[in-house]
PDB file of N, CA and C in Angstrom:
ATOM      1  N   UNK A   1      98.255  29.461 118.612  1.00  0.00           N
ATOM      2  CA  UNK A   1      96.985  29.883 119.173  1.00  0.00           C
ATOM      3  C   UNK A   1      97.146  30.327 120.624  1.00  0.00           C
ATOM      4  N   UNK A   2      97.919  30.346 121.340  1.00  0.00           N
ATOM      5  CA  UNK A   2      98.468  29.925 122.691  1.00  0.00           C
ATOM      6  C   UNK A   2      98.865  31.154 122.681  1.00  0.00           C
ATOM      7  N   UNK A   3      99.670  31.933 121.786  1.00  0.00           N
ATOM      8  CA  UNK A   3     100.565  33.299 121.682  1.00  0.00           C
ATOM      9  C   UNK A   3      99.376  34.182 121.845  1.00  0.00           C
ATOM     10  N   UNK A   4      98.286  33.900 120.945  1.00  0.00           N
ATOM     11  CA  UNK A   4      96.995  35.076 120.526  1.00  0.00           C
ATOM     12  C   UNK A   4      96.195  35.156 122.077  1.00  0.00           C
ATOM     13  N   UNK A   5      95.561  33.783 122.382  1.00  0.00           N
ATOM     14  CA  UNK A   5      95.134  33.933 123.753  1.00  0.00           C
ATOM     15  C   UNK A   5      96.317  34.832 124.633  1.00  0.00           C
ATOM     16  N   UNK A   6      97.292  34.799 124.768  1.00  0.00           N
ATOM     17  CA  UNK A   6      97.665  35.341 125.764  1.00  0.00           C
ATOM     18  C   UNK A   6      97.849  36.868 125.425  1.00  0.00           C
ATOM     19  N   UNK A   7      98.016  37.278 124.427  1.00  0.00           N
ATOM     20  CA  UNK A   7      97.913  38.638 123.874  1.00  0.00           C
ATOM     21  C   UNK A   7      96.509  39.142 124.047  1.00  0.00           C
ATOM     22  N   UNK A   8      95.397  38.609 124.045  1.00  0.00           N
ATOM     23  CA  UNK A   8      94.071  39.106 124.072  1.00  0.00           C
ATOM     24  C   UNK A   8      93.990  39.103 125.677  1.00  0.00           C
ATOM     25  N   UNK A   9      94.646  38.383 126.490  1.00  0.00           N
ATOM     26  CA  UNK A   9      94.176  38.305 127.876  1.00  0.00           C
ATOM     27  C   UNK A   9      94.991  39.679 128.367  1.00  0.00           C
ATOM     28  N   UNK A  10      95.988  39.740 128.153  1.00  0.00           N
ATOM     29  CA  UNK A  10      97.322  40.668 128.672  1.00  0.00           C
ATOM     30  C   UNK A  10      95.961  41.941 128.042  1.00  0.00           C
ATOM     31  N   UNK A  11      95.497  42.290 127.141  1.00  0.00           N
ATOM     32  CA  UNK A  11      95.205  43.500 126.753  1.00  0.00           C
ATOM     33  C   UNK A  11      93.306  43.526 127.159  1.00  0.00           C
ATOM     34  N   UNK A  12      93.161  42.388 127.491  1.00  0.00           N
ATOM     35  CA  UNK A  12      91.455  42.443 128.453  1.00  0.00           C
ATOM     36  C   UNK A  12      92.193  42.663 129.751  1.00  0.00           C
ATOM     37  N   UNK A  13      93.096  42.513 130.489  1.00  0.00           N
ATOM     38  CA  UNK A  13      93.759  43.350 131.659  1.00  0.00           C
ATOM     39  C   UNK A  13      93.583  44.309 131.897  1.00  0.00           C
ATOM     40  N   UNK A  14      94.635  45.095 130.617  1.00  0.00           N
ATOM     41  CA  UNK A  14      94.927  46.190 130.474  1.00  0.00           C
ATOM     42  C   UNK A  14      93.612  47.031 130.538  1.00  0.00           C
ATOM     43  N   UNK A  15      92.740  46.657 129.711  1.00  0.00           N
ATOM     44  CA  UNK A  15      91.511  47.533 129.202  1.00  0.00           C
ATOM     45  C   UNK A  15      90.757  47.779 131.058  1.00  0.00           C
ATOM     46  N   UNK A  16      90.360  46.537 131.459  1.00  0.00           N
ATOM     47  CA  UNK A  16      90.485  46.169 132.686  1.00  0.00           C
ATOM     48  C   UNK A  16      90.451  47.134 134.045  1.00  0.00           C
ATOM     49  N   UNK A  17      91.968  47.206 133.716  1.00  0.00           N
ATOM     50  CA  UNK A  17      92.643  47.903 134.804  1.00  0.00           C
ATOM     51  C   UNK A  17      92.708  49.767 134.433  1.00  0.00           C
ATOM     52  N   UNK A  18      92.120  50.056 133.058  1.00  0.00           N
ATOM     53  CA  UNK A  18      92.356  51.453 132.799  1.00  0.00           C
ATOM     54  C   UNK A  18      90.683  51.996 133.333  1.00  0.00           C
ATOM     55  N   UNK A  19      90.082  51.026 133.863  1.00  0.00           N
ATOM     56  CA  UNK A  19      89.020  51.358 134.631  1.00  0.00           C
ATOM     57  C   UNK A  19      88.701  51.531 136.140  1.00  0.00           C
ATOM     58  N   UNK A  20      90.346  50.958 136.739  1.00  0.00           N
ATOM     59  CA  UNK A  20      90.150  51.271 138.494  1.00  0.00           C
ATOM     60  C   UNK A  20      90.269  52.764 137.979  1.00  0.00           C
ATOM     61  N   UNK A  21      89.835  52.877 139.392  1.00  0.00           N
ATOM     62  CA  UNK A  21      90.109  54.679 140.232  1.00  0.00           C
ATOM     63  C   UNK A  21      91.899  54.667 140.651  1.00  0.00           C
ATOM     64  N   UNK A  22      92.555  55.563 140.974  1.00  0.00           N
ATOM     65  CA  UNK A  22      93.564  56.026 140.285  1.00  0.00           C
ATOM     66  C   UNK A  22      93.812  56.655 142.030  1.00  0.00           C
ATOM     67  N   UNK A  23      93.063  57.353 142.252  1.00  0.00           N
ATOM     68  CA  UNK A  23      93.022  58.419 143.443  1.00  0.00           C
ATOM     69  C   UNK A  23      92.402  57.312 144.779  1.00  0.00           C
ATOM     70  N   UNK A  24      92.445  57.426 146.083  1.00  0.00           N
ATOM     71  CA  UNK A  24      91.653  56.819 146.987  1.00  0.00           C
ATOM     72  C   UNK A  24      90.775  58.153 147.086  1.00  0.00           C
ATOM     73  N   UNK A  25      89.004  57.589 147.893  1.00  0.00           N
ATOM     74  CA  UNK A  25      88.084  58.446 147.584  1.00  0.00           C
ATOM     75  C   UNK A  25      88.155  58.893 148.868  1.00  0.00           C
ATOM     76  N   UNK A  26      87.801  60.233 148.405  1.00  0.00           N
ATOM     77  CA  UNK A  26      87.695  61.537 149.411  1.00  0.00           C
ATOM     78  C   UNK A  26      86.636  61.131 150.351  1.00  0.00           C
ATOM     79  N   UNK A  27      86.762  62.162 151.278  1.00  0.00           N
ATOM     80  CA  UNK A  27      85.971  61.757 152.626  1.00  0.00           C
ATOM     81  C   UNK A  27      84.873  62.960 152.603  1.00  0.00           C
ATOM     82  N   UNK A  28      83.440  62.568 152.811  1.00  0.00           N
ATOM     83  CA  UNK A  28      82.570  63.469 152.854  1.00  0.00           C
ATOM     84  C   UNK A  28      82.514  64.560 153.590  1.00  0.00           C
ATOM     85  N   UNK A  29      82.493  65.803 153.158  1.00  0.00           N
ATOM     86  CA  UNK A  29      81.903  67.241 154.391  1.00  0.00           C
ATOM     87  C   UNK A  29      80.952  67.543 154.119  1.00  0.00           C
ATOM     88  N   UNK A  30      80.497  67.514 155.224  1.00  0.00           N
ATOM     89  CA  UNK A  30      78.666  68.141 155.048  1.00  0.00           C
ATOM     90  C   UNK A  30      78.898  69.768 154.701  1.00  0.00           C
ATOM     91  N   UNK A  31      78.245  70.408 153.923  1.00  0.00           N
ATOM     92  CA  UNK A  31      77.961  71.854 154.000  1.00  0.00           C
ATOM     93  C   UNK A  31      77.418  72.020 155.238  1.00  0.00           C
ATOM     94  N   UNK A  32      77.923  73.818 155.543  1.00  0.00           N
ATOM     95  CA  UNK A  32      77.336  73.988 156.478  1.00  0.00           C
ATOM     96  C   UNK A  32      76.291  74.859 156.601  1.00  0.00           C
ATOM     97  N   UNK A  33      74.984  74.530 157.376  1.00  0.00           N
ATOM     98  CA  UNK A  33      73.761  74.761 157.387  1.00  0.00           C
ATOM     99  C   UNK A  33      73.579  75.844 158.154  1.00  0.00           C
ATOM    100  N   UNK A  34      72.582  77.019 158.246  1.00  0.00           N
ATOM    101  CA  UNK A  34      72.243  77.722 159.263  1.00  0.00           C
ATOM    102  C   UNK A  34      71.098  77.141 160.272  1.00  0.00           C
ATOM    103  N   UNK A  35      71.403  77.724 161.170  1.00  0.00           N
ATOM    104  CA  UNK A  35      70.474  76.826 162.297  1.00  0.00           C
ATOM    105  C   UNK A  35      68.971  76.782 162.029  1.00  0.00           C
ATOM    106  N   UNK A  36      68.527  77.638 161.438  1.00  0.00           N
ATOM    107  CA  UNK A  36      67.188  77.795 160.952  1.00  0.00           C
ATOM    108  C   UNK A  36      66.986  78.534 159.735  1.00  0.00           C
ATOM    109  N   UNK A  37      65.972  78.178 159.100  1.00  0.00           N
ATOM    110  CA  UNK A  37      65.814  79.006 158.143  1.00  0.00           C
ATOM    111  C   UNK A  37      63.953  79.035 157.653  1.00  0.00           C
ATOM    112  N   UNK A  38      63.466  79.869 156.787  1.00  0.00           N
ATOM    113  CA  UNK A  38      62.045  80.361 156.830  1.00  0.00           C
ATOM    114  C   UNK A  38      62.199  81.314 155.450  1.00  0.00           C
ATOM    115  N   UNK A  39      61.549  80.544 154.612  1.00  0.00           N
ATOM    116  CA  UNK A  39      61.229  81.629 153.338  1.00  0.00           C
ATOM    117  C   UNK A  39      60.191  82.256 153.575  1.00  0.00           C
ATOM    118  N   UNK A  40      59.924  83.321 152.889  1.00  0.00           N
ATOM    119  CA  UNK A  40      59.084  84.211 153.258  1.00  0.00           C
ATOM    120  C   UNK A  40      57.563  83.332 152.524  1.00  0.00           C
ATOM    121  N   UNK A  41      56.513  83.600 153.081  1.00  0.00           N
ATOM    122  CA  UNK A  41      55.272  82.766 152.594  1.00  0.00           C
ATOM    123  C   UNK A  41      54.751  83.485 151.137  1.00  0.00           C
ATOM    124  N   UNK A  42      54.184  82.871 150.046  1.00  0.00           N
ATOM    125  CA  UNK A  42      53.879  83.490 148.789  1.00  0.00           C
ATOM    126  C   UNK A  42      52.659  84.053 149.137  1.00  0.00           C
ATOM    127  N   UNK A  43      51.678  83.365 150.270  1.00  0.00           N
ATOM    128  CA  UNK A  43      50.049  84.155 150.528  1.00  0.00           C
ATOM    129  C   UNK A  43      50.597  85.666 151.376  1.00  0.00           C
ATOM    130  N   UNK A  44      51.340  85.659 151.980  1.00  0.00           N
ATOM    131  CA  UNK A  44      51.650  86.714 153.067  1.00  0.00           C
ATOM    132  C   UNK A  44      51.307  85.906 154.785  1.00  0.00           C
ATOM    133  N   UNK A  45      51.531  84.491 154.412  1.00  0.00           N
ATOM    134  CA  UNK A  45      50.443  83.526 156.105  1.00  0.00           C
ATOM    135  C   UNK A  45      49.061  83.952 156.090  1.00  0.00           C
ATOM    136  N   UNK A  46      48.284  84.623 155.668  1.00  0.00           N
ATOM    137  CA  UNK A  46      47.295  84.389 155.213  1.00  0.00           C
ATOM    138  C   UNK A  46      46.237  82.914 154.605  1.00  0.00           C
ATOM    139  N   UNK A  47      45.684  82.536 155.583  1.00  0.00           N
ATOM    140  CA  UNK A  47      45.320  81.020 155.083  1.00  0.00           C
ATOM    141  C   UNK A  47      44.085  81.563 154.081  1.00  0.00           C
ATOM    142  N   UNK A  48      42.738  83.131 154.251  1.00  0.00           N
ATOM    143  CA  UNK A  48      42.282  83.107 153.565  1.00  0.00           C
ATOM    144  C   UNK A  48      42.808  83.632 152.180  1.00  0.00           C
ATOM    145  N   UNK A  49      44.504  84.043 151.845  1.00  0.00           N
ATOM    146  CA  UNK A  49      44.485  84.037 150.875  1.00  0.00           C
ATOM    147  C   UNK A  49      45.221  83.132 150.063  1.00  0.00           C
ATOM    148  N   UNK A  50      45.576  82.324 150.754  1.00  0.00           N
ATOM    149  CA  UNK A  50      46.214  81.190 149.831  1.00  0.00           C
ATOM    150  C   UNK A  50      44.755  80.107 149.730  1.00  0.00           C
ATOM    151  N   UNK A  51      43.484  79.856 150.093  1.00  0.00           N
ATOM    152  CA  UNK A  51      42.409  79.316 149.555  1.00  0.00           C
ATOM    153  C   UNK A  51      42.182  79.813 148.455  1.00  0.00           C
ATOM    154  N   UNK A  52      42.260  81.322 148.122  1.00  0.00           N
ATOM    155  CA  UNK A  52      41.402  81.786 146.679  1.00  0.00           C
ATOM    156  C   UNK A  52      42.670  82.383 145.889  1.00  0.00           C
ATOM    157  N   UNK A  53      44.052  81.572 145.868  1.00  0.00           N
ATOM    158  CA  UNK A  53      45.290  82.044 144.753  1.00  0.00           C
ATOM    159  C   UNK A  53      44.892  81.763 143.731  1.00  0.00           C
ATOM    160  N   UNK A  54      43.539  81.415 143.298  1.00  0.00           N
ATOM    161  CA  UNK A  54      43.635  81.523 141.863  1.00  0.00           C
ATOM    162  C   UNK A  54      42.621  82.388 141.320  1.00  0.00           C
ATOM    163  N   UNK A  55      41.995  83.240 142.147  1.00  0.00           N
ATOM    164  CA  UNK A  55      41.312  84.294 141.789  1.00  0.00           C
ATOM    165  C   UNK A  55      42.642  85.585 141.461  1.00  0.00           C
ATOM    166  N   UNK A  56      43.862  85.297 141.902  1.00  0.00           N
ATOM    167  CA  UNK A  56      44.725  86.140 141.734  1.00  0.00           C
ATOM    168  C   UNK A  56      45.262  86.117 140.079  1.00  0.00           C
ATOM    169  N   UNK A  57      44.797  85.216 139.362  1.00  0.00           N
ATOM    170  CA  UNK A  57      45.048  84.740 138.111  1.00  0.00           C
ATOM    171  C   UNK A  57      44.130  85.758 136.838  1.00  0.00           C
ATOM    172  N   UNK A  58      43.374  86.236 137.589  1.00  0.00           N
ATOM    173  CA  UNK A  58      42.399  87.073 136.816  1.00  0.00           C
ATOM    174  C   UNK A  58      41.965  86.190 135.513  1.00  0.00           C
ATOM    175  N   UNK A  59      41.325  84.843 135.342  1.00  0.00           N
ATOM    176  CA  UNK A  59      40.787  84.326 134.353  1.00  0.00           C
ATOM    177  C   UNK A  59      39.633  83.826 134.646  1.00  0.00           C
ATOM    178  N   UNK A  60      38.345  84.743 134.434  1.00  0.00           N
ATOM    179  CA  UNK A  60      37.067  84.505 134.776  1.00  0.00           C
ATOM    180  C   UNK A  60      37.135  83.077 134.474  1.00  0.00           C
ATOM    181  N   UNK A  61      37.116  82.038 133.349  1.00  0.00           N
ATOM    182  CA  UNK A  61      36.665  80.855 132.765  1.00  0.00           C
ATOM    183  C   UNK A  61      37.597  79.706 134.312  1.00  0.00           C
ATOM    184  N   UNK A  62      38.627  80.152 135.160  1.00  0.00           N
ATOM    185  CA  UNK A  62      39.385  79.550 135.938  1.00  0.00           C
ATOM    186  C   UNK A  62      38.367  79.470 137.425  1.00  0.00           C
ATOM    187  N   UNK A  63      38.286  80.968 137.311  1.00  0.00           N
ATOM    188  CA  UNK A  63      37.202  81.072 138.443  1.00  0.00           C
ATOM    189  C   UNK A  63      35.811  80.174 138.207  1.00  0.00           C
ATOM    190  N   UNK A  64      35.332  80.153 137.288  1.00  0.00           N
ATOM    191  CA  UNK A  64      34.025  79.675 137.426  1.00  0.00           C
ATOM    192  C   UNK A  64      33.967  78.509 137.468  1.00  0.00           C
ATOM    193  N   UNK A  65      35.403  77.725 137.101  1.00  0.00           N
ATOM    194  CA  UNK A  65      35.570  76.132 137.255  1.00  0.00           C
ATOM    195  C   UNK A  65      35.865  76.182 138.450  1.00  0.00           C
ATOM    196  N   UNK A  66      36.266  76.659 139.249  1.00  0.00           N
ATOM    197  CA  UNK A  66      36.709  76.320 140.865  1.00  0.00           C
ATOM    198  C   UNK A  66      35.612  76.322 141.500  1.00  0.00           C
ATOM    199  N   UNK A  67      34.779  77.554 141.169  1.00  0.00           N
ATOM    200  CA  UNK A  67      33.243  77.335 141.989  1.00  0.00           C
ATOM    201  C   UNK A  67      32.123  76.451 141.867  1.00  0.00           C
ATOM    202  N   UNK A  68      32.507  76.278 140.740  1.00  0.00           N
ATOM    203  CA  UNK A  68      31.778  74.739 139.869  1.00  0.00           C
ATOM    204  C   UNK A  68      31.748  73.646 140.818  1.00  0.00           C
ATOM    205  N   UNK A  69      33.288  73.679 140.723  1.00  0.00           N
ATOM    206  CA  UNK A  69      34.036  72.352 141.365  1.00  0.00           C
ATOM    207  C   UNK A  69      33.453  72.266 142.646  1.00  0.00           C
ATOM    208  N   UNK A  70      33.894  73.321 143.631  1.00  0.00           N
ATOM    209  CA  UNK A  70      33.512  73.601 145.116  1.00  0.00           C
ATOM    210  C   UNK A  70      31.579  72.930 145.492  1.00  0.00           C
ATOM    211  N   UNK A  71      31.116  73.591 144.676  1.00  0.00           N
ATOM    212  CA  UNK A  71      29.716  73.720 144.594  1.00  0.00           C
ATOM    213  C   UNK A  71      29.063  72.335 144.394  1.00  0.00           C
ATOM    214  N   UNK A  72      29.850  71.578 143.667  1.00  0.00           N
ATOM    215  CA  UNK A  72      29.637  70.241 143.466  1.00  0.00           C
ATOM    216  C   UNK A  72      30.282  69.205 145.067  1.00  0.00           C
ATOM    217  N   UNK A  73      31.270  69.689 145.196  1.00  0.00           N
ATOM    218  CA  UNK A  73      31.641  68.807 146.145  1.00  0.00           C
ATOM    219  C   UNK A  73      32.395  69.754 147.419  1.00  0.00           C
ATOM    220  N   UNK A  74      31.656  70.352 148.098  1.00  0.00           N
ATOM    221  CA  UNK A  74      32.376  71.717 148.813  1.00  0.00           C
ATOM    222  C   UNK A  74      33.160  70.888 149.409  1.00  0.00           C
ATOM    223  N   UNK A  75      33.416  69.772 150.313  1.00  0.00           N
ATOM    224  CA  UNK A  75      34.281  68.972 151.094  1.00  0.00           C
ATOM    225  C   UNK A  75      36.119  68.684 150.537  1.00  0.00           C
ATOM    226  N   UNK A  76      35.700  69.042 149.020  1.00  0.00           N
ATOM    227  CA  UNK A  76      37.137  68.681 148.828  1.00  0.00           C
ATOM    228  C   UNK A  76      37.838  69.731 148.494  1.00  0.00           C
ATOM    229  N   UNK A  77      37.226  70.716 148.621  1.00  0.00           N
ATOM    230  CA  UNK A  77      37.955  72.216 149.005  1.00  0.00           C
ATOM    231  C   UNK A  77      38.392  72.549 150.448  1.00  0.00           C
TER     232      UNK A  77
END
């Protein structure tokens, strides 16, 4: 019994050890960034047209829920 334990231990080692890392771990580089950057805006910076982007949707039934909405509670527009 003595032979088997030690055959099962020698090969829970093995199994074990086929799980270290192999390599030492690399050292981080940051990419490098440009000093600034600025996507172009989807309204055009336009604040009155990014309020009504969904009149740009052309779906009367969309529109009339937004004004619904507004009309009910203008504050949370």
């Amino acid at each position: 019994m003595n032979v088997f334990r030690l055959i099962l231990f020698c090969c829970s080692l093995s199994w074990l050890a086929a799980c270290a890392p192999i390599t030492p771990p690399t050292a981080f580089v940051a990419p490098a960034l440009p000093p600034s950057w600025q996507a172009p805006l989807p309204h055009g910076g336009s604040l009155a047209d990014m309020a009504l982007w969904w009149q740009g949707l052309d779906d009367p039934v969309l529109v009339g829920l937004v004004q619904a909405a507004q009309n009910l509670s203008p504050s949370a527009a």
